[in-house]
C-alpha atoms as a PDB file:
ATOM      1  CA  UNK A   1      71.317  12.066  88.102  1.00  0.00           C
ATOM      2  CA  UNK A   2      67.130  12.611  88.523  1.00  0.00           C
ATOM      3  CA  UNK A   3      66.153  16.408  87.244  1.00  0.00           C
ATOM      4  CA  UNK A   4      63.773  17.496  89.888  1.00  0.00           C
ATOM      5  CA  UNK A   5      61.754  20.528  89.971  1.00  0.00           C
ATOM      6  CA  UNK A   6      60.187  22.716  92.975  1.00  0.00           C
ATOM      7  CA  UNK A   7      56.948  24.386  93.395  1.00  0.00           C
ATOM      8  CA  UNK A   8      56.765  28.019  93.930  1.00  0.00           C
ATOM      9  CA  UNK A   9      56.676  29.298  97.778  1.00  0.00           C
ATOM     10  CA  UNK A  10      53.128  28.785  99.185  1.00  0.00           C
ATOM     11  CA  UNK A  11      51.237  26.459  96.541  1.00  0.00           C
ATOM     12  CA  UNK A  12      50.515  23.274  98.285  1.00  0.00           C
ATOM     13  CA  UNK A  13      51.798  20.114  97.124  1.00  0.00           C
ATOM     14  CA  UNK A  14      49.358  18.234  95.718  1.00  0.00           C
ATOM     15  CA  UNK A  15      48.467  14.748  97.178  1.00  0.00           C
ATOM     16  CA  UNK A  16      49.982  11.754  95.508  1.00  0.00           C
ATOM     17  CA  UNK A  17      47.466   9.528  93.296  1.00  0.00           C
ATOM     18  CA  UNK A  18      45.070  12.784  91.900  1.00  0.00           C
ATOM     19  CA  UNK A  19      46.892  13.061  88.411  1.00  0.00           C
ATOM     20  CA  UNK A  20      45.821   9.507  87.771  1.00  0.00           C
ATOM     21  CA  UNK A  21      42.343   9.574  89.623  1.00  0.00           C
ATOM     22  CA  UNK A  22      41.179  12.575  87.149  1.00  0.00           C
ATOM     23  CA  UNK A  23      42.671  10.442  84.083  1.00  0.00           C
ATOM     24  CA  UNK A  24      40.633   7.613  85.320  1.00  0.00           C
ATOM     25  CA  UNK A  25      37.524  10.192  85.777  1.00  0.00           C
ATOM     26  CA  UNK A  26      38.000  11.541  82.050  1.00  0.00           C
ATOM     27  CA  UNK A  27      38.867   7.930  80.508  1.00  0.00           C
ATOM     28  CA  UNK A  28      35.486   6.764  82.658  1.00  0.00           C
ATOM     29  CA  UNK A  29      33.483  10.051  81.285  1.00  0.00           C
ATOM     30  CA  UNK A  30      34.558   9.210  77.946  1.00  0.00           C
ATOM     31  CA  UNK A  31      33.723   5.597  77.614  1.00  0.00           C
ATOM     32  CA  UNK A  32      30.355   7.084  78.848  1.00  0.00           C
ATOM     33  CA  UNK A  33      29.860   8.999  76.083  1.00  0.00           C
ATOM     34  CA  UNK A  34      30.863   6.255  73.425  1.00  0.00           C
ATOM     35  CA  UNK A  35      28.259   3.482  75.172  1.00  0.00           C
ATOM     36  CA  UNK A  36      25.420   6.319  75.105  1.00  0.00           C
ATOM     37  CA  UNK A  37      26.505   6.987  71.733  1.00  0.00           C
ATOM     38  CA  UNK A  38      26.526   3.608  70.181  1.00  0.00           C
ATOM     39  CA  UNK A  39      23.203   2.205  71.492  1.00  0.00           C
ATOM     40  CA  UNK A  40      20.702   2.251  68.902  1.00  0.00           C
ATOM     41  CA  UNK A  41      17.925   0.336  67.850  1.00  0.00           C
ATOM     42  CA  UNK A  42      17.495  -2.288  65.397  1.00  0.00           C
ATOM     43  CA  UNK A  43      16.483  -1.024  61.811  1.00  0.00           C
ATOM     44  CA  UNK A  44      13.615  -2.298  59.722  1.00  0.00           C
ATOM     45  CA  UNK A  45      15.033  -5.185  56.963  1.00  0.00           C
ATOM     46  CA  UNK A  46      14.345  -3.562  54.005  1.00  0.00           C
ATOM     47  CA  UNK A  47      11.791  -5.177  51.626  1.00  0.00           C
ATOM     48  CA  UNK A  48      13.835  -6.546  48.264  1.00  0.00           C
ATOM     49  CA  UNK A  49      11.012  -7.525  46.439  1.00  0.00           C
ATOM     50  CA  UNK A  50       7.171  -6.779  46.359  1.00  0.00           C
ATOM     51  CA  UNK A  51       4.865 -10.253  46.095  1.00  0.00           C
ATOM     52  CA  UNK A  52       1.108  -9.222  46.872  1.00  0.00           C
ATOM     53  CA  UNK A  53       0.441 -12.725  47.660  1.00  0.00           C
ATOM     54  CA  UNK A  54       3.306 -14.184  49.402  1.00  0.00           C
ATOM     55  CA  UNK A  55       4.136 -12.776  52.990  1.00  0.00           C
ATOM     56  CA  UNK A  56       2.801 -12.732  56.795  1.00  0.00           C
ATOM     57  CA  UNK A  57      -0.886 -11.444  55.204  1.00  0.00           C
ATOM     58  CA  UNK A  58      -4.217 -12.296  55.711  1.00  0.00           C
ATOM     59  CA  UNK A  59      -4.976 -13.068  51.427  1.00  0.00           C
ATOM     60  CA  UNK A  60      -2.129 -15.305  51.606  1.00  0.00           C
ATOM     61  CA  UNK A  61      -2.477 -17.239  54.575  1.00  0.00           C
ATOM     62  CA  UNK A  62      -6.428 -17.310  55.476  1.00  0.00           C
ATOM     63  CA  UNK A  63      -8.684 -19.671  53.716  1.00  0.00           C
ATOM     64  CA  UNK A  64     -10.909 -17.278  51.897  1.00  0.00           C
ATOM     65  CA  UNK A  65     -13.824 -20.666  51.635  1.00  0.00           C
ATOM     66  CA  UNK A  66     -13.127 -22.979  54.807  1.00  0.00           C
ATOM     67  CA  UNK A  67     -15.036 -26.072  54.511  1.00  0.00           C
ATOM     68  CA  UNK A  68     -16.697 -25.815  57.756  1.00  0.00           C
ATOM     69  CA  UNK A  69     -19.185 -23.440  58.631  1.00  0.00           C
ATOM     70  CA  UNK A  70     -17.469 -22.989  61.921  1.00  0.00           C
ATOM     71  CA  UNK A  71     -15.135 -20.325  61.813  1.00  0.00           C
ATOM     72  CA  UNK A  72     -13.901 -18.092  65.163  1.00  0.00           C
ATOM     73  CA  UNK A  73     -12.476 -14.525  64.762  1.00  0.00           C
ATOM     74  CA  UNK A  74     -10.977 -13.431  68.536  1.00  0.00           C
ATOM     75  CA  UNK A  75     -10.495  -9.607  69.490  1.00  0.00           C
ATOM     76  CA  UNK A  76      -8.584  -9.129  72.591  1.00  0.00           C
ATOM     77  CA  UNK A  77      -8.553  -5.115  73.572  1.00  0.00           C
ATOM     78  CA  UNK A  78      -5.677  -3.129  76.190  1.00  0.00           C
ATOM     79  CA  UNK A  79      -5.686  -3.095  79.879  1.00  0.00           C
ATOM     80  CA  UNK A  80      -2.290  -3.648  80.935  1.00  0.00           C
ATOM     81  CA  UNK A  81      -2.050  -6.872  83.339  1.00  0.00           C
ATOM     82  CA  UNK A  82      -6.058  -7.252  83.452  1.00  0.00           C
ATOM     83  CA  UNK A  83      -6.348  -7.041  79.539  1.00  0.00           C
ATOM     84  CA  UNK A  84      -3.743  -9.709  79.338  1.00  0.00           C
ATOM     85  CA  UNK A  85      -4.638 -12.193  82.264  1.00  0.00           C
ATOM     86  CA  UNK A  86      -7.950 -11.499  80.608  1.00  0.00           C
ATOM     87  CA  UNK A  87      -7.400 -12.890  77.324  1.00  0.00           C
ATOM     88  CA  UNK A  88      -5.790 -15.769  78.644  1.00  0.00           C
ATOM     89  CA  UNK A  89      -8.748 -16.600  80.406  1.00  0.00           C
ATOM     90  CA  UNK A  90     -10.391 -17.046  76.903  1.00  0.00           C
ATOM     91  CA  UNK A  91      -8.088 -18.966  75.527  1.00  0.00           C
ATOM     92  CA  UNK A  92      -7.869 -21.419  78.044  1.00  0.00           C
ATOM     93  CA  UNK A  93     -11.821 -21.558  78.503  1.00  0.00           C
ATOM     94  CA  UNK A  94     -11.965 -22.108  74.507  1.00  0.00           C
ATOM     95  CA  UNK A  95      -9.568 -25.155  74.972  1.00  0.00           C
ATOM     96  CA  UNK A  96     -11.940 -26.825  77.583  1.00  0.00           C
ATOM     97  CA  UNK A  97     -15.046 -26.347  74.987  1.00  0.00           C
ATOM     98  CA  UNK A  98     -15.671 -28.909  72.995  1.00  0.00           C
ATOM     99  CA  UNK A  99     -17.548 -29.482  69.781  1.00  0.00           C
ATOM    100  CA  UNK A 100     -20.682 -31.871  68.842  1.00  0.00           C
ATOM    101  CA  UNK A 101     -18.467 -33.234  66.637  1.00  0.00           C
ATOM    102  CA  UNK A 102     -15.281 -33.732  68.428  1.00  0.00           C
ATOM    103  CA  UNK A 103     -12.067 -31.041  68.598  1.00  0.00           C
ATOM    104  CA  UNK A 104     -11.930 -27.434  70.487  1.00  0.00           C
ATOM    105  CA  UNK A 105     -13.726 -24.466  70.187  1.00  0.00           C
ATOM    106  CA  UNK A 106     -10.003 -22.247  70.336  1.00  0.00           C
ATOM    107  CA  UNK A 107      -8.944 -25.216  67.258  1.00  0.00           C
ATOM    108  CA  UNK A 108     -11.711 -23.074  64.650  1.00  0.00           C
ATOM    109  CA  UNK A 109      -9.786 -19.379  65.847  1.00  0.00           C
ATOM    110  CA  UNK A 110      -8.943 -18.529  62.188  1.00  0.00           C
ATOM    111  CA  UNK A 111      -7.537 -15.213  63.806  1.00  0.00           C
ATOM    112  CA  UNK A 112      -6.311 -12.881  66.574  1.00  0.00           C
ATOM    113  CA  UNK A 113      -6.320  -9.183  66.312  1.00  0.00           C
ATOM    114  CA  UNK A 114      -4.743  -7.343  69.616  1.00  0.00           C
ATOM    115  CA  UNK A 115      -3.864  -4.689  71.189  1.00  0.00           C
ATOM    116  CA  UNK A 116      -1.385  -3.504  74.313  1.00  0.00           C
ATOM    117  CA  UNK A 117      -1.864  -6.197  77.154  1.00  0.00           C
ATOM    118  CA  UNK A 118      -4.479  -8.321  74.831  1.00  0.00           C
ATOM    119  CA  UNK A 119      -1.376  -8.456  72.395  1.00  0.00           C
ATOM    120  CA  UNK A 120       0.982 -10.948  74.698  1.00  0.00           C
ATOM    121  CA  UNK A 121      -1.231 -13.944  75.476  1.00  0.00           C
ATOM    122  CA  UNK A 122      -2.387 -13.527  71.667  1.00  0.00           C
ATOM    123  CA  UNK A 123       1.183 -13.669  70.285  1.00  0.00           C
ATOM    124  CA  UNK A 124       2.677 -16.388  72.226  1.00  0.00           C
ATOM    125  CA  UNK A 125      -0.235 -18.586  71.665  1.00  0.00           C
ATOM    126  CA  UNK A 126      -0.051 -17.948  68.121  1.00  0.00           C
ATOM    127  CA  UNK A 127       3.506 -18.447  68.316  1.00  0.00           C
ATOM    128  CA  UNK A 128       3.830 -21.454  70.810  1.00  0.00           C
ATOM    129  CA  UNK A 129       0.284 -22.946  70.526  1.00  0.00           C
ATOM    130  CA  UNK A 130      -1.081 -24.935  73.823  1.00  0.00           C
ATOM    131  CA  UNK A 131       2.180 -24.452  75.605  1.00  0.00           C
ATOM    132  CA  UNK A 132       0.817 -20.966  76.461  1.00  0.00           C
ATOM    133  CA  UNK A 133      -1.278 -22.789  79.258  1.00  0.00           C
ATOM    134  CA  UNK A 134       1.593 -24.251  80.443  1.00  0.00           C
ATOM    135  CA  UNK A 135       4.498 -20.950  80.577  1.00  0.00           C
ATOM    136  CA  UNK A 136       2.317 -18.001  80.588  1.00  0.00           C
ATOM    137  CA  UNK A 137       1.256 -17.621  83.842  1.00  0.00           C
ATOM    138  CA  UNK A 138       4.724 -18.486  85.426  1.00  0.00           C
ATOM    139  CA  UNK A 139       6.409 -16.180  82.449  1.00  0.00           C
ATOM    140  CA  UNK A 140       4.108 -13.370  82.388  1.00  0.00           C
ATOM    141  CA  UNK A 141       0.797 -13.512  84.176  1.00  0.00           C
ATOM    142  CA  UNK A 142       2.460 -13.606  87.588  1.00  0.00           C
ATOM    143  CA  UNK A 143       5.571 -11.846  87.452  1.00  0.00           C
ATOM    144  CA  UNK A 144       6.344  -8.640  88.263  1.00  0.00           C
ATOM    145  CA  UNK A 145       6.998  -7.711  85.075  1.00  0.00           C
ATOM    146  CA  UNK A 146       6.609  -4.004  85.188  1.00  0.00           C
ATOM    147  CA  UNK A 147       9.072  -3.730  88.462  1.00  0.00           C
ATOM    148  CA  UNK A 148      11.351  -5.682  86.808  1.00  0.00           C
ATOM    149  CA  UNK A 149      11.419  -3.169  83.642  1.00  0.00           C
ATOM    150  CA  UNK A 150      11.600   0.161  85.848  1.00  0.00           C
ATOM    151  CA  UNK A 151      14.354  -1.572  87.920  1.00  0.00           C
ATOM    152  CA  UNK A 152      16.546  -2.453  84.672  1.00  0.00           C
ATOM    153  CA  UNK A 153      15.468   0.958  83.360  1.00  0.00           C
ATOM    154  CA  UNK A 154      17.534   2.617  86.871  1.00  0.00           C
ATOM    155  CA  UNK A 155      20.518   0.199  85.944  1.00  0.00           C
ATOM    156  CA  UNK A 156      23.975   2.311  85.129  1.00  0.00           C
ATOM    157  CA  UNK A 157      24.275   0.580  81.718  1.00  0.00           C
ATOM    158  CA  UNK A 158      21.156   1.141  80.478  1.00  0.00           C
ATOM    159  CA  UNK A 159      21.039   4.125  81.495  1.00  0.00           C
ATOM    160  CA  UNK A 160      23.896   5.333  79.491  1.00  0.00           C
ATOM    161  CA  UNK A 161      21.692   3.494  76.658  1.00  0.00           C
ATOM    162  CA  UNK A 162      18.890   5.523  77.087  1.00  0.00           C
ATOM    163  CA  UNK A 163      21.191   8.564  76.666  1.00  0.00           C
ATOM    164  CA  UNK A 164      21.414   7.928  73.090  1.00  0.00           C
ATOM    165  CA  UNK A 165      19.147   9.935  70.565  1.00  0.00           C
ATOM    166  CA  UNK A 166      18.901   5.835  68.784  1.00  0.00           C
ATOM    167  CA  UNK A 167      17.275   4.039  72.190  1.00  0.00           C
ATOM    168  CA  UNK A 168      14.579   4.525  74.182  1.00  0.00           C
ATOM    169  CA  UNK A 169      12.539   3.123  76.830  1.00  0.00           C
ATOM    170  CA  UNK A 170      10.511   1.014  74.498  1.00  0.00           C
ATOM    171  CA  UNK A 171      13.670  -0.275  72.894  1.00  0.00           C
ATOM    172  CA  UNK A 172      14.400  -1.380  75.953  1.00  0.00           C
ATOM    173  CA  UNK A 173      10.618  -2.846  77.131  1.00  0.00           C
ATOM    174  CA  UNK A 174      11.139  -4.562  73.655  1.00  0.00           C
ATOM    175  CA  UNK A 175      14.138  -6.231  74.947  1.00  0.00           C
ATOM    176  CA  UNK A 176      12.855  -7.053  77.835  1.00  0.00           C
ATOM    177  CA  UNK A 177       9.659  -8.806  76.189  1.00  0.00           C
ATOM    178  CA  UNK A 178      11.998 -10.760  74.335  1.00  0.00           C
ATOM    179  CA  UNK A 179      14.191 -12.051  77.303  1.00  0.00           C
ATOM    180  CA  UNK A 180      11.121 -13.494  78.912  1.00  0.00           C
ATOM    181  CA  UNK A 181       8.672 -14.020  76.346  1.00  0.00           C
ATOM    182  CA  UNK A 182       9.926 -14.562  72.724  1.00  0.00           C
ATOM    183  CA  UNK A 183      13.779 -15.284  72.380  1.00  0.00           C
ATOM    184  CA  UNK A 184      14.578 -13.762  69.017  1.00  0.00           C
ATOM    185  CA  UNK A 185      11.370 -14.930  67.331  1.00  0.00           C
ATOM    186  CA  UNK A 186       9.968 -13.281  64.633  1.00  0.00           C
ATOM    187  CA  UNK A 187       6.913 -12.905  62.261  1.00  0.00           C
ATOM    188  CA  UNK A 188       8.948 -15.346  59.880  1.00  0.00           C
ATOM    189  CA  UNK A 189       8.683 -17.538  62.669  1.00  0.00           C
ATOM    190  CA  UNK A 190       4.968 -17.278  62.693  1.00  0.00           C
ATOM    191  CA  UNK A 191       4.693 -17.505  58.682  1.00  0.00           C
ATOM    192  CA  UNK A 192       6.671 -20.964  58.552  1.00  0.00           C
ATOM    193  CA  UNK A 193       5.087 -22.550  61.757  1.00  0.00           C
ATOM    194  CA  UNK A 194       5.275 -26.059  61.172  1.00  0.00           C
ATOM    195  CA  UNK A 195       1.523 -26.576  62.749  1.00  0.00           C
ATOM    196  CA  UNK A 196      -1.770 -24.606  61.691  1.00  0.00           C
ATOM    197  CA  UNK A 197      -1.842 -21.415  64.084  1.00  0.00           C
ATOM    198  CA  UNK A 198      -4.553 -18.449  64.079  1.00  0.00           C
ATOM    199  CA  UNK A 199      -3.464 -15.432  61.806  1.00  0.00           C
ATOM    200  CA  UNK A 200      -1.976 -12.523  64.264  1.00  0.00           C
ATOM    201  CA  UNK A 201      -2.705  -8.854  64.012  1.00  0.00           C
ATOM    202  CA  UNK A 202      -1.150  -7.185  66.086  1.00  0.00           C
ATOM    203  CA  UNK A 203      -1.856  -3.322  66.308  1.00  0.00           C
ATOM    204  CA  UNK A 204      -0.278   0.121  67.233  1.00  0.00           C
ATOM    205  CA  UNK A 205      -1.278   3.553  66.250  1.00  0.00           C
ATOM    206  CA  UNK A 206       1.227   5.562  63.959  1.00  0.00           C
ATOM    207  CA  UNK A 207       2.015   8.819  65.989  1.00  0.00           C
ATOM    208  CA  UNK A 208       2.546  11.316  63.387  1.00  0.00           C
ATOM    209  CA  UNK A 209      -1.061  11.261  61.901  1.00  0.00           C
ATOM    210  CA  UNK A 210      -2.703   8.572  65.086  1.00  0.00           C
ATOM    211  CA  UNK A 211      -3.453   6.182  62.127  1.00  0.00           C
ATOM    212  CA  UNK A 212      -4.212   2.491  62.479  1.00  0.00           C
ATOM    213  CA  UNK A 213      -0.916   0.398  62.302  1.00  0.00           C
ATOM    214  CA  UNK A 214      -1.445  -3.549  62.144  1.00  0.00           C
ATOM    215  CA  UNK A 215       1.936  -5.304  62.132  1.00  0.00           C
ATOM    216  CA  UNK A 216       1.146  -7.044  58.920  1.00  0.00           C
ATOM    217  CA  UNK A 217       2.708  -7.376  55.208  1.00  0.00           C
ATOM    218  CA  UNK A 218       0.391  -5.377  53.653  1.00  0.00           C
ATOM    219  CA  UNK A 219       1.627  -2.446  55.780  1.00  0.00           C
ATOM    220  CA  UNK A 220       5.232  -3.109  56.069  1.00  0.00           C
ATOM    221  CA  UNK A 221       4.924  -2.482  52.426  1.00  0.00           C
ATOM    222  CA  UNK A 222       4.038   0.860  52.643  1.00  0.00           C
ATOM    223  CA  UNK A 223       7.376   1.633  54.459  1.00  0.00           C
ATOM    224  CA  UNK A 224       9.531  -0.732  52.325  1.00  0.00           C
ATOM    225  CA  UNK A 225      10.158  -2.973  55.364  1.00  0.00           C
ATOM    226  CA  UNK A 226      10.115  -6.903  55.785  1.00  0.00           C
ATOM    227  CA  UNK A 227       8.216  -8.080  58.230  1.00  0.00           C
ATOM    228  CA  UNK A 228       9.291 -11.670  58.415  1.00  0.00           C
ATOM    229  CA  UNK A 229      12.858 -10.243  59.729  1.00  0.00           C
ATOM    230  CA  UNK A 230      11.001  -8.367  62.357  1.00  0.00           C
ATOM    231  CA  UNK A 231      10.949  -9.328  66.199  1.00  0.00           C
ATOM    232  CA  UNK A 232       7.413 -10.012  67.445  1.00  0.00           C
ATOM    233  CA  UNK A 233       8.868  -8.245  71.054  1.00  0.00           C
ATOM    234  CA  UNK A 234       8.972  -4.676  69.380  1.00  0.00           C
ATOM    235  CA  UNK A 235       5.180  -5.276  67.698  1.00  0.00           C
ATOM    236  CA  UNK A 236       4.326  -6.168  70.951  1.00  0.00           C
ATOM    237  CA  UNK A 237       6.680  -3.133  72.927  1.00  0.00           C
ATOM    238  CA  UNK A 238       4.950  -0.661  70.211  1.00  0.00           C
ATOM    239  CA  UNK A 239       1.142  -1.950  70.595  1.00  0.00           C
ATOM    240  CA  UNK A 240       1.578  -1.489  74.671  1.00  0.00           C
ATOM    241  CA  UNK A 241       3.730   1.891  74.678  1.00  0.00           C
ATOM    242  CA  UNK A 242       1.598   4.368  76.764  1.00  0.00           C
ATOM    243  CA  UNK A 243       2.155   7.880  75.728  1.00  0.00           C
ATOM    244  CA  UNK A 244       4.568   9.456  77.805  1.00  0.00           C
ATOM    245  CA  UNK A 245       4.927   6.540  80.010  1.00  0.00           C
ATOM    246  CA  UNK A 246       6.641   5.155  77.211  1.00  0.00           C
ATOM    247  CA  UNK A 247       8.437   6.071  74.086  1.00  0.00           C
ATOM    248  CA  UNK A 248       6.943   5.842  70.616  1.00  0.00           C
ATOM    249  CA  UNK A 249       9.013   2.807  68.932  1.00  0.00           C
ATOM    250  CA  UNK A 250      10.810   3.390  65.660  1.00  0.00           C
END
């Protein structure tokens, strides 16, 4: 025989199903709290060893006494969209000038230094080469890449991400960059290209003092860091972070 047990006189019985609908509300609030609370962003590879001349660095990899005479230098400045469709523009007109004595103009770039928009077209074409003529405009140049970003950044999961003291919107731009842009690739991917490419600076400002912060060797080794293990998205999410609009990155 079932024990039962009565409510006392007046208290309404409660409607069958709300015991488990506020477990399912805690169980849901809690899981909540663990997503928001694991999210973080990737850390810096830590450097093992110091090698002044070995490295993603301009003394190691640029010919300090080229043979030819000929030797291009590109600086491609912020702007957003413009800055970037902008740069483009001069790479592609580079590849249709040619030379007395045969070859490209955009062949003799010996390097890129960018910044914000200017920093996209400068690291995929470092990274990919001539396929940027081919991909960028589809990929980048004519996407709404911005609505996209704002859209994901309204999602419910990432916005339990961006809940976390660890993650932050340009965590998630860097992401984003990567999806569409770079697929995991990193500045060890630019140091062991297996053609010739133009050395890549990209650049950021440091926020604590507003220094200048290339994304080179020479200064990952003033925070101990690798940068061959780092993701060309984040140099790339960092160099374009607006203030306010979007976070500082780590």
């Amino acid at each position: 025989m079932n024990p039962t047990c009565s409510l006392p006189p007046g208290r309404p019985t409660p409607p069958p199903g709300r015991p488990a609908r506020r477990a399912c509300g805690w169980a849901a609030l809690l899981l909540a709290g663990l997503l928001a609370g694991c999210a973080h962003a990737p850390l810096n590879a830590p450097l093992t060893r110091l090698t002044p001349t070995e490295g993603y660095r301009a003394a190691a990899l640029l010919d300090p006494s080229p043979d030819d005479q000929l030797s291009v230098v590109l600086f491609f400045s912020g702007g957003g969209m413009r800055a970037a469709a902008l740069s483009y523009g001069v790479l592609l007109e580079l590849s249709r000038t040619g030379l007395p004595g045969g070859g490209r103009m955009l062949d003799r770039v010996e390097a890129i230094s960018a910044v914000s928009g200017g920093s996209v077209p400068a690291a995929y074409y470092c990274l990919y080469g001539d396929r940027v003529f081919q991909e960028l405009e589809t990929t980048f140049l004519k996407r709404d890449v911005q609505g996209e970003f704002f859209r994901s950044v309204g999602s419910p999961a990432n916005t339990l991400r961006l809940a976390s003291s660890f993650f932050s919107r340009s965590d998630l731009a860097a992401e984003h960059y990567d999806r569409i842009l770079f697929h995991g690739a990193t500045f060890g991917d630019l140091l062991h290209s297996p053609t010739p490419r133009p050395f890549l600076v990209i650049n950021a400002a440091e926020m604590d003092s507003f220094a200048h912060f290339p994304f080179t060797q020479d200064t990952f080794d003033l925070i101990g860091s690798d940068l061959s293990a780092y993701p060309i998205a984040r140099a790339v999410a960092a160099s374009s972070a607006i203030p306010v609009v979007m976070t500082p990155i780590t």
